[in-house]
Protein backbone atom coordinates (compact mmCIF):
# COMPACT_ATOMS: atom_id res chain seq x y z
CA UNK A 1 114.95 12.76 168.38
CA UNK A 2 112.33 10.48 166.27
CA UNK A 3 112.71 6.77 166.34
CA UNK A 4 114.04 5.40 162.76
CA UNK A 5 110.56 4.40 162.21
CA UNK A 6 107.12 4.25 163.96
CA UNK A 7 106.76 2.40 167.32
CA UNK A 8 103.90 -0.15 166.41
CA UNK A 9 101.53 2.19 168.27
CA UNK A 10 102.30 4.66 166.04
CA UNK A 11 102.44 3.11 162.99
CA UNK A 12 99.11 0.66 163.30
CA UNK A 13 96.66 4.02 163.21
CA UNK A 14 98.35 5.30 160.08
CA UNK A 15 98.41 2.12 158.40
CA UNK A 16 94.78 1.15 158.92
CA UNK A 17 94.16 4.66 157.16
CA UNK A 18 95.91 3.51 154.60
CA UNK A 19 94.22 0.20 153.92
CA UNK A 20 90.79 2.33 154.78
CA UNK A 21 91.60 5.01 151.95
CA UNK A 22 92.35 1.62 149.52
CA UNK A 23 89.58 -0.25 150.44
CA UNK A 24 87.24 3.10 149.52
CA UNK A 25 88.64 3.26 146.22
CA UNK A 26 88.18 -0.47 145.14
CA UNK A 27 84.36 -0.08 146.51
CA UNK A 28 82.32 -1.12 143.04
CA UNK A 29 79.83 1.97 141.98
CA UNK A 30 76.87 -0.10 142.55
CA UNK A 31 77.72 -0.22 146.21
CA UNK A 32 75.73 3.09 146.16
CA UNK A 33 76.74 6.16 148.56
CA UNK A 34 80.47 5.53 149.63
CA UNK A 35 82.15 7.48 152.27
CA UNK A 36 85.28 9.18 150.82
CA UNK A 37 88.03 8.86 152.35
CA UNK A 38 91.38 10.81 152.74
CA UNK A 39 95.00 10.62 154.24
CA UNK A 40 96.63 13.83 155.96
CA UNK A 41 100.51 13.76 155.66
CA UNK A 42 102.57 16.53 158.00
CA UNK A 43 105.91 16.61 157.34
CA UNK A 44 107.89 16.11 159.85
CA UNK A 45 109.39 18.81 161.34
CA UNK A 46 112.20 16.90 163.17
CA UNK A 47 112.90 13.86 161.48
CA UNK A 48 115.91 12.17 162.06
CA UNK A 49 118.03 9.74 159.34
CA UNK A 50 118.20 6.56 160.33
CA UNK A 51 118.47 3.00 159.46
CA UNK A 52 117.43 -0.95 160.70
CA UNK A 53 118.63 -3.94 159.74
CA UNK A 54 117.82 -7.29 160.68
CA UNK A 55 120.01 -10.50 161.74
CA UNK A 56 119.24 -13.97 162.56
CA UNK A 57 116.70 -16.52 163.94
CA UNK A 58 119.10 -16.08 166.98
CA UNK A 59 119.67 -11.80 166.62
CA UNK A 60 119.00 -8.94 164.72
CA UNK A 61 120.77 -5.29 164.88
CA UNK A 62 119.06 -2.13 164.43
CA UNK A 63 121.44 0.99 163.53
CA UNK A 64 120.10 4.34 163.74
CA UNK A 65 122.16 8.08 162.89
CA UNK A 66 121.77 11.24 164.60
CA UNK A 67 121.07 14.62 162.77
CA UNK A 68 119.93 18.07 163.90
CA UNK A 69 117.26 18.70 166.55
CA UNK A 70 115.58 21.06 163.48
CA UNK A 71 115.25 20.99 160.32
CA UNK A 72 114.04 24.17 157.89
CA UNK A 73 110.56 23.55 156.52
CA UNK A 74 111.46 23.18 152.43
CA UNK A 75 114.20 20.19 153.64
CA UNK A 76 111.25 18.54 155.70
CA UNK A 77 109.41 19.25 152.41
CA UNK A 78 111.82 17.60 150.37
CA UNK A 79 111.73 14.35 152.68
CA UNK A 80 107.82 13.91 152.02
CA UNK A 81 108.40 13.85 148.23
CA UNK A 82 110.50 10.92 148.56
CA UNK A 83 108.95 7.74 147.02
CA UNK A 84 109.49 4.20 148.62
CA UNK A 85 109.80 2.15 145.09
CA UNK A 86 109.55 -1.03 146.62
CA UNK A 87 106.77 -3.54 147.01
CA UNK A 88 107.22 -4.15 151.28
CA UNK A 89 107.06 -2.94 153.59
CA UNK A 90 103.09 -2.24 154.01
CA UNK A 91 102.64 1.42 154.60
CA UNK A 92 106.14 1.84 153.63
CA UNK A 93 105.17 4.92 151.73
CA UNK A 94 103.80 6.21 154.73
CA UNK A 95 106.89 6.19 157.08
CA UNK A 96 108.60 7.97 154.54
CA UNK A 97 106.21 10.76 153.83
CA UNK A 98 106.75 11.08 157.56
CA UNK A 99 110.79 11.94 157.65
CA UNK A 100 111.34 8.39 158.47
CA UNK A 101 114.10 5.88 156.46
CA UNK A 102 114.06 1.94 156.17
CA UNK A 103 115.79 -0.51 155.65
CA UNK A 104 115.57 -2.56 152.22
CA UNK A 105 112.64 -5.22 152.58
CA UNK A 106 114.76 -8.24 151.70
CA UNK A 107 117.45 -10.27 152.88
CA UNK A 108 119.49 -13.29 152.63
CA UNK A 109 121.94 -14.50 155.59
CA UNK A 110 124.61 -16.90 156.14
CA UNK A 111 124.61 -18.50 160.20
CA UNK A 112 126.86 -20.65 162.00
CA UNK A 113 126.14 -21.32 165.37
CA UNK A 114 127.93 -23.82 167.84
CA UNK A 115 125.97 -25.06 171.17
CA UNK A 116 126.41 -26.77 174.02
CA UNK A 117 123.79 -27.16 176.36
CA UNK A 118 122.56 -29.53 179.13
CA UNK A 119 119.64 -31.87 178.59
CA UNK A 120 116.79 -33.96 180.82
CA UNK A 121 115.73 -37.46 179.72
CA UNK A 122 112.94 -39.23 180.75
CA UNK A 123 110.33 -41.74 180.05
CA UNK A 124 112.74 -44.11 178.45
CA UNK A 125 111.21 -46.66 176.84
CA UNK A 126 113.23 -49.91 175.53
CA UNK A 127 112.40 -52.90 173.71
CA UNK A 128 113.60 -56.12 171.81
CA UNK A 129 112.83 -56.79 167.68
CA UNK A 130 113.32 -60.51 167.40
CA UNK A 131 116.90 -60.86 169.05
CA UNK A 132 118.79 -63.98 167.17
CA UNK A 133 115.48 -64.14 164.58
CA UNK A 134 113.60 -65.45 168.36
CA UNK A 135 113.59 -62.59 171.25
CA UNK A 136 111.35 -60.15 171.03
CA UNK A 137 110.38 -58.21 173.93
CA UNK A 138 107.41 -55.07 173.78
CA UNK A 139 108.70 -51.84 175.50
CA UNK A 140 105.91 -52.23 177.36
CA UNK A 141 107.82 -54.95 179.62
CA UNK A 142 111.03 -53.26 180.74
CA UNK A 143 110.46 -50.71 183.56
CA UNK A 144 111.85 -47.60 182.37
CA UNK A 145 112.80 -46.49 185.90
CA UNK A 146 115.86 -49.37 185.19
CA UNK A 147 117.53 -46.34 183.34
CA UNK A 148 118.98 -43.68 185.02
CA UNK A 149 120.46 -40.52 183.07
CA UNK A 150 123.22 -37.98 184.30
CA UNK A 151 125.46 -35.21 182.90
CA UNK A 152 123.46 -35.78 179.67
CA UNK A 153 124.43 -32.94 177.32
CA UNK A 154 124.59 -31.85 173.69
CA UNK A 155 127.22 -30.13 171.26
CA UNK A 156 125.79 -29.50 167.90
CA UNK A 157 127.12 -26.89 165.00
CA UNK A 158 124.53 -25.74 162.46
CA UNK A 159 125.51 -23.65 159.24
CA UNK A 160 122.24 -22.44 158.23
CA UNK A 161 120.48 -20.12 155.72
CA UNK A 162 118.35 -17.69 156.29
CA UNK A 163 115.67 -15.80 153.87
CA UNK A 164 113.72 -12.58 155.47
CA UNK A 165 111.56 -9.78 154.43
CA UNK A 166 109.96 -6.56 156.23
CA UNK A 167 106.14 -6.64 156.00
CA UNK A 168 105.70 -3.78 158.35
CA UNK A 169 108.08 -1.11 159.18
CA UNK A 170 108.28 -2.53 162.72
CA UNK A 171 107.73 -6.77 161.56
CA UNK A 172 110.44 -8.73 160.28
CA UNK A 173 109.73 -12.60 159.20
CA UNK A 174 112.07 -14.80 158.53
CA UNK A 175 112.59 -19.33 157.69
CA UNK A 176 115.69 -20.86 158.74
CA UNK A 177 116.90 -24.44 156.86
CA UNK A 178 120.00 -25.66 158.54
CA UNK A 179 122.40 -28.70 158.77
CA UNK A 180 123.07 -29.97 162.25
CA UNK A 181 126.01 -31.88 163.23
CA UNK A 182 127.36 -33.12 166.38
CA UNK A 183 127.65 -35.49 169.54
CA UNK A 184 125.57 -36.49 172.69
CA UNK A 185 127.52 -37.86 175.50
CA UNK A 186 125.77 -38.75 178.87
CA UNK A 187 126.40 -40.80 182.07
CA UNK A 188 123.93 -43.68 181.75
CA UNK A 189 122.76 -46.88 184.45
CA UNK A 190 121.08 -49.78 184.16
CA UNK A 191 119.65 -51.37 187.08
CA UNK A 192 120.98 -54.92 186.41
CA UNK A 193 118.89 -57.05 188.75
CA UNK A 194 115.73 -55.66 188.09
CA UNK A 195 116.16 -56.06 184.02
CA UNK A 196 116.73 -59.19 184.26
CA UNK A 197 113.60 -60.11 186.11
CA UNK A 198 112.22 -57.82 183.27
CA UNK A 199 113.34 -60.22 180.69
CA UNK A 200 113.04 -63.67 182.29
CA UNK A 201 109.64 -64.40 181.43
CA UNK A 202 110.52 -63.63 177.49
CA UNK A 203 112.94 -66.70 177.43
CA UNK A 204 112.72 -69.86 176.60
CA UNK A 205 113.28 -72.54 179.72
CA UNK A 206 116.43 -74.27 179.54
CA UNK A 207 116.24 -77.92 178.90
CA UNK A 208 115.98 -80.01 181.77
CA UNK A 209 119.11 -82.15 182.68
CA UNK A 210 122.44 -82.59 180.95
CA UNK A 211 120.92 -80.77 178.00
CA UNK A 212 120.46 -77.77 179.57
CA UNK A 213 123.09 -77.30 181.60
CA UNK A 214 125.11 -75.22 178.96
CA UNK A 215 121.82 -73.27 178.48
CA UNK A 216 121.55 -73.00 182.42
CA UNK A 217 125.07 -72.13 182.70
CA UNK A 218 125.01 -69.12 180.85
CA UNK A 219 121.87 -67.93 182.42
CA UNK A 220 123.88 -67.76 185.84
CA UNK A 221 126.79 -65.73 184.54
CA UNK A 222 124.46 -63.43 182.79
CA UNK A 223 122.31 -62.93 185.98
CA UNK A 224 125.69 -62.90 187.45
CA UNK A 225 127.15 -60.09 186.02
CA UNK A 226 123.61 -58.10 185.86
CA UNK A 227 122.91 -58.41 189.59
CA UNK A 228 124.45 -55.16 189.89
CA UNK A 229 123.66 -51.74 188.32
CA UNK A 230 125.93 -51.47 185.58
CA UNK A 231 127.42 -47.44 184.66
CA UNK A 232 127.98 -46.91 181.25
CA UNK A 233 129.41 -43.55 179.52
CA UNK A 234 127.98 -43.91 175.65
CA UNK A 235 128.08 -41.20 173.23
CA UNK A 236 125.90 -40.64 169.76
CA UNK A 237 126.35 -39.01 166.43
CA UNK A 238 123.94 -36.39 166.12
CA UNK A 239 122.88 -35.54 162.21
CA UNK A 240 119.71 -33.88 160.35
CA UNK A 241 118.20 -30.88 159.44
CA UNK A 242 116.49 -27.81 161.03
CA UNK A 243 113.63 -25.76 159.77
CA UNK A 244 112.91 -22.62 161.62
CA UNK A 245 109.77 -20.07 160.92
CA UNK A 246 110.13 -16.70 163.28
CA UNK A 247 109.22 -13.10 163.53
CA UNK A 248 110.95 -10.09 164.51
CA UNK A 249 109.35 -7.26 166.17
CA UNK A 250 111.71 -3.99 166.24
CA UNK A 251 111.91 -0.18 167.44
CA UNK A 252 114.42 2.77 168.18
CA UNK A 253 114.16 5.76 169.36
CA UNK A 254 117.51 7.87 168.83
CA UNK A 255 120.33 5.51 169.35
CA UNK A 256 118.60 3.57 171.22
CA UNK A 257 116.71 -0.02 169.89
CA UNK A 258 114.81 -2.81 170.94
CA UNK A 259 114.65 -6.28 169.24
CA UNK A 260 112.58 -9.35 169.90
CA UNK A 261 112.77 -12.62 167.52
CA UNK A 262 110.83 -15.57 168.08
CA UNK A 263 111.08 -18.46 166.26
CA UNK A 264 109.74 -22.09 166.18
CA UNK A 265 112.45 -24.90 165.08
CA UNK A 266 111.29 -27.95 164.03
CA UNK A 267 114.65 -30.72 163.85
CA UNK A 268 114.51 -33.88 161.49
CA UNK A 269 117.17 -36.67 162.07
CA UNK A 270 118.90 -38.79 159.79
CA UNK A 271 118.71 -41.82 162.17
CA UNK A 272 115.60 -41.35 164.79
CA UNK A 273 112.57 -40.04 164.16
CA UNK A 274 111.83 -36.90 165.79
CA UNK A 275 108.32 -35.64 167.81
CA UNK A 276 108.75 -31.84 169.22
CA UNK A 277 109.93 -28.52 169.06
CA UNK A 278 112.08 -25.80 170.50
CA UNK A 279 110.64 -22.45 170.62
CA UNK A 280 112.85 -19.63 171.24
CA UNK A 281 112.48 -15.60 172.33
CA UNK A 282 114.82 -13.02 172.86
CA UNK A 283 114.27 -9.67 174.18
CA UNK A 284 116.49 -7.48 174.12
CA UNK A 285 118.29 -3.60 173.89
CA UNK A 286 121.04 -1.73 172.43
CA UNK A 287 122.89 1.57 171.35
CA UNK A 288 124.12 2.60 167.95
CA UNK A 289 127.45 4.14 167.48
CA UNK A 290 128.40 5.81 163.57
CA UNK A 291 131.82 4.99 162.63
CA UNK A 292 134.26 6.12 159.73
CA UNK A 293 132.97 5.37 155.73
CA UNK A 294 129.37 5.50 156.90
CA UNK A 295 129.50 1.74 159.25
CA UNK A 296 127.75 1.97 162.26
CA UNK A 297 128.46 -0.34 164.78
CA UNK A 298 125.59 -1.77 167.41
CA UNK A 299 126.16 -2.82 170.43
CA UNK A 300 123.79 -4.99 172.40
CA UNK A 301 122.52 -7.43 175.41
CA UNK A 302 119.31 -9.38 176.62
CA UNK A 303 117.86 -12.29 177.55
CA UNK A 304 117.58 -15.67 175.31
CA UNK A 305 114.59 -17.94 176.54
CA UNK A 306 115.01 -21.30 174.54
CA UNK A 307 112.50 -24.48 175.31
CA UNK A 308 113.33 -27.83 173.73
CA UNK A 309 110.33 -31.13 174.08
CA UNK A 310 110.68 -33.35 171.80
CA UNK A 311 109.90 -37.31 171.69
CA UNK A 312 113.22 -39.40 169.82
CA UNK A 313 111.80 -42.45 168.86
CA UNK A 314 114.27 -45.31 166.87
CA UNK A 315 116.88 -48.42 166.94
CA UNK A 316 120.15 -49.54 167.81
CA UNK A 317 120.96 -52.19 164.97
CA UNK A 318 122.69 -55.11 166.30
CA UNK A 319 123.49 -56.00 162.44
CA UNK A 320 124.94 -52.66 161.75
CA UNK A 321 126.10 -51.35 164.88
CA UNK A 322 124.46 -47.89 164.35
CA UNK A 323 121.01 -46.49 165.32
CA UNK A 324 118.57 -46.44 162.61
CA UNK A 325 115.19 -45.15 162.49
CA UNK A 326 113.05 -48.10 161.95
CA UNK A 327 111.76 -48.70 165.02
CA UNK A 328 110.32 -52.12 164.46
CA UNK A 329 113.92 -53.38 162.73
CA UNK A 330 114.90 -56.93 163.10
CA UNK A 331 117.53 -57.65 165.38
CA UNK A 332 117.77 -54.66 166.86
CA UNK A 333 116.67 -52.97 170.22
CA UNK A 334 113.94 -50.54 169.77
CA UNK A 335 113.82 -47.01 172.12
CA UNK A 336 112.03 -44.11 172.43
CA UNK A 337 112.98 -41.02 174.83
CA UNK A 338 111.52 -37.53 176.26
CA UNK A 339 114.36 -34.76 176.20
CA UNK A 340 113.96 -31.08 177.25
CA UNK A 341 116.37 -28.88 178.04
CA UNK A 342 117.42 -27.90 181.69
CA UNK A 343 117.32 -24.53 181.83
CA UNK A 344 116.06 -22.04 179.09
CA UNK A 345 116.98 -19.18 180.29
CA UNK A 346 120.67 -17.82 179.45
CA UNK A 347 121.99 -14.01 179.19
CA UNK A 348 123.45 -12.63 175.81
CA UNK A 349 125.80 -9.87 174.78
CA UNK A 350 126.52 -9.27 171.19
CA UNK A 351 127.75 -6.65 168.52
CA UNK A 352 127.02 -6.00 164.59
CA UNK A 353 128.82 -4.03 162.21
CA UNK A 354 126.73 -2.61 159.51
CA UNK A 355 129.13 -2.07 156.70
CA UNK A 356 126.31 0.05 154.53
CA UNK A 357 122.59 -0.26 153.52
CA UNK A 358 123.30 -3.80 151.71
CA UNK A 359 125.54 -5.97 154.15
CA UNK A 360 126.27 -6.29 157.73
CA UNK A 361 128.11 -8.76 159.67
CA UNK A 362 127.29 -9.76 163.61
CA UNK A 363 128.96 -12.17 166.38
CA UNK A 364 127.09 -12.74 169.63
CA UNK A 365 127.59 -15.10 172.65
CA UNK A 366 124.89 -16.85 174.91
CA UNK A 367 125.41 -18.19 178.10
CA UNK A 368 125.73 -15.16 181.00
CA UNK A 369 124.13 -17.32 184.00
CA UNK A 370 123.06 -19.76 182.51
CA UNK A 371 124.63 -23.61 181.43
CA UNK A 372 123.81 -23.23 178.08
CA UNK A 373 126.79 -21.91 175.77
CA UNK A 374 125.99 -20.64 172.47
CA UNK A 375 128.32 -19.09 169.47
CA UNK A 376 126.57 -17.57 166.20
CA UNK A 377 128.03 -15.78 163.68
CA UNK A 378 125.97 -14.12 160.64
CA UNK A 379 126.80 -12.67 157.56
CA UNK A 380 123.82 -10.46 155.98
CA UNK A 381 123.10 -8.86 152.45
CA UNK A 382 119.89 -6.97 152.23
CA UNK A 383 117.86 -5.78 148.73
């Protein structure tokens, strides 16, 4: 049985033919002797009916149909006549002179996904912007091996839109905008001793005699109740956008198919400024299965590889209680942060239901051996 189109091997040979037999007609007359150029078209004498359709940055679905082993030579005939009226993909026209059906080039998707997913910190960095309208102290000056980080993880839940369009019969690309919401709670400790050495030389001596002795006083219950490390469980409001850019590459061959997104997410934050990336891939195979009223339902599994590095730079206002992203604010202590994820490699499973040629619906789940748990839902209307 054919694949529902060309495998890029396939295809690449037929389209440079193509662009060869276009680029020979647009030659100017004064170029002098041009080669000519032609395209030979076989129908195809055991083409099969089938179908792909894309999903999300996360996923994408490709149904395909069986049909007879043979067909007689007038219906393969009456394939190659068909005309591909639209404008993508390139060599589109090709594929179906060939016995071969696509999908419509353009689409426009609805995602929600929900994740939850273990995180590293490091090279903490943490400073004072004139405490009181006095205290100022340059990151520089506290050690950052003072903080320690455990059990620091990350819920967030991202409704996103999703615009895509098929530029080859086998290339999908795709932009992502999103709103991300959510919390970051992590096991934190401060090595109490050694901070306030860190900060001694920043303060003003106390006054010498009776003076001072408030001033003195207050220094000894500080360094009091800092001589030890101190464990602290804060949490953060996480808020901002995401703006993904990906490609899909896709195949089939019967009922079998093959999909592979990658995308590159950059994340802006309402209250830190953010330095990084995450770059994501996902290989991965299913089977097709036709159902009742022409659906077809896809069935599928892989691998998700998903790499976060990104530099969080910002302040904790002492004026306004939150975390803004000046990071030179007054009265406030300024931070900055490394974060990666732990481990970016998780399993998926996953299912879409393609109701006809214009809208399909899919649910998948990521997290088989891996810590990171991921939910995304997609709604998809193609034209």
């Amino acid at each position: 049985m054919k694949p529902i189109f060309s495998s890029p091997l396939e295809v690449l040979p037929r389209l440079m033919s193509v662009l060869g037999a276009t680029f020979a007609c647009i030659i100017p007359a004064y170029a002098g002797t041009q080669a000519s150029a032609s395209i030979m078209l076989s129908p195809n004498e055991q083409a099969s009916q089938a179908e792909i359709n894309d999903s999300d940055v996360f996923s994408s679905t490709i149904q395909t149909s069986s049909s007879n082993h043979s067909h007689q030579e007038s219906e393969a005939s009456k394939k190659n006549k068909r005309v591909w009226d639209h404008v993508l993909p390139f060599g589109g026209q090709q594929v179906i002179y060939n016995g071969y059906d696509l999908p419509l080039p353009f689409g426009i998707s609805f995602l929600y996904t929900q994740v939850k997913q273990h995180q590293d910190i490091s090279n903490i960095r943490v400073g004072a912007n004139s405490l009181g309208g006095r205290l100022s102290i340059p990151m520089s000056d506290i050690n950052p091996d003072l903080f320690k980080f455990d059990n620091f993880y990350t819920t967030t839940k991202t409704p996103q839109i999703k615009f895509d369009a098929w530029v080859l019969p086998f290339l999908n690309i795709f932009t992502t905008v999103g709103k991300l919401k959510g919390d970051a709670d992590l096991d934190m400790t401060i090595g109490g001793e050694r901070l306030v050495n860190d900060i001694a030389p920043h303060l003003n001596p106390c006054n010498p005699g009776i003076s001072g002795a408030a001033c003195r006083r207050l220094r000894e219950k500080i360094g009091s109740a800092l001589s030890r490390d101190a464990h602290i469980h804060p949490s953060a409001e996480l808020d901002g956008y995401t703006y993904t850019f990906g490609a899909l590459i896709a195949g089939a061959s019967g009922r079998w198919f093959y999909t592979m997104p990658i995308t590159y997410t950059q994340t802006h934050m309402k209250k830190t400024s953010v330095d990084g990336n995450t770059i994501n891939i996902q290989p991965r195979v299913g089977y097709g299965f036709d159902l009742n009223y022409g659906t077809k339902l896809n069935i599928y599994t892989g691998a998700g590889y998903m790499k976060t590095s990104q530099d969080i730079f910002g302040s904790f206002s002492l004026d306004e209680r939150k975390a803004v992203d000046d990071i030179h604010a007054d009265n406030s202590l300024s931070f900055s942060v490394h974060q990666e994820n732990q481990r970016p490699w998780a399993g998926i499973i996953g299912f879409a239901l393609d109701i006809n040629q214009y809208l399909s619906t899919d649910l998948e789940y990521t997290g088989l051996g891996g810590d990171r748990k991921q939910f995304l839902f997609m709604l998809n209307t193609r034209f």
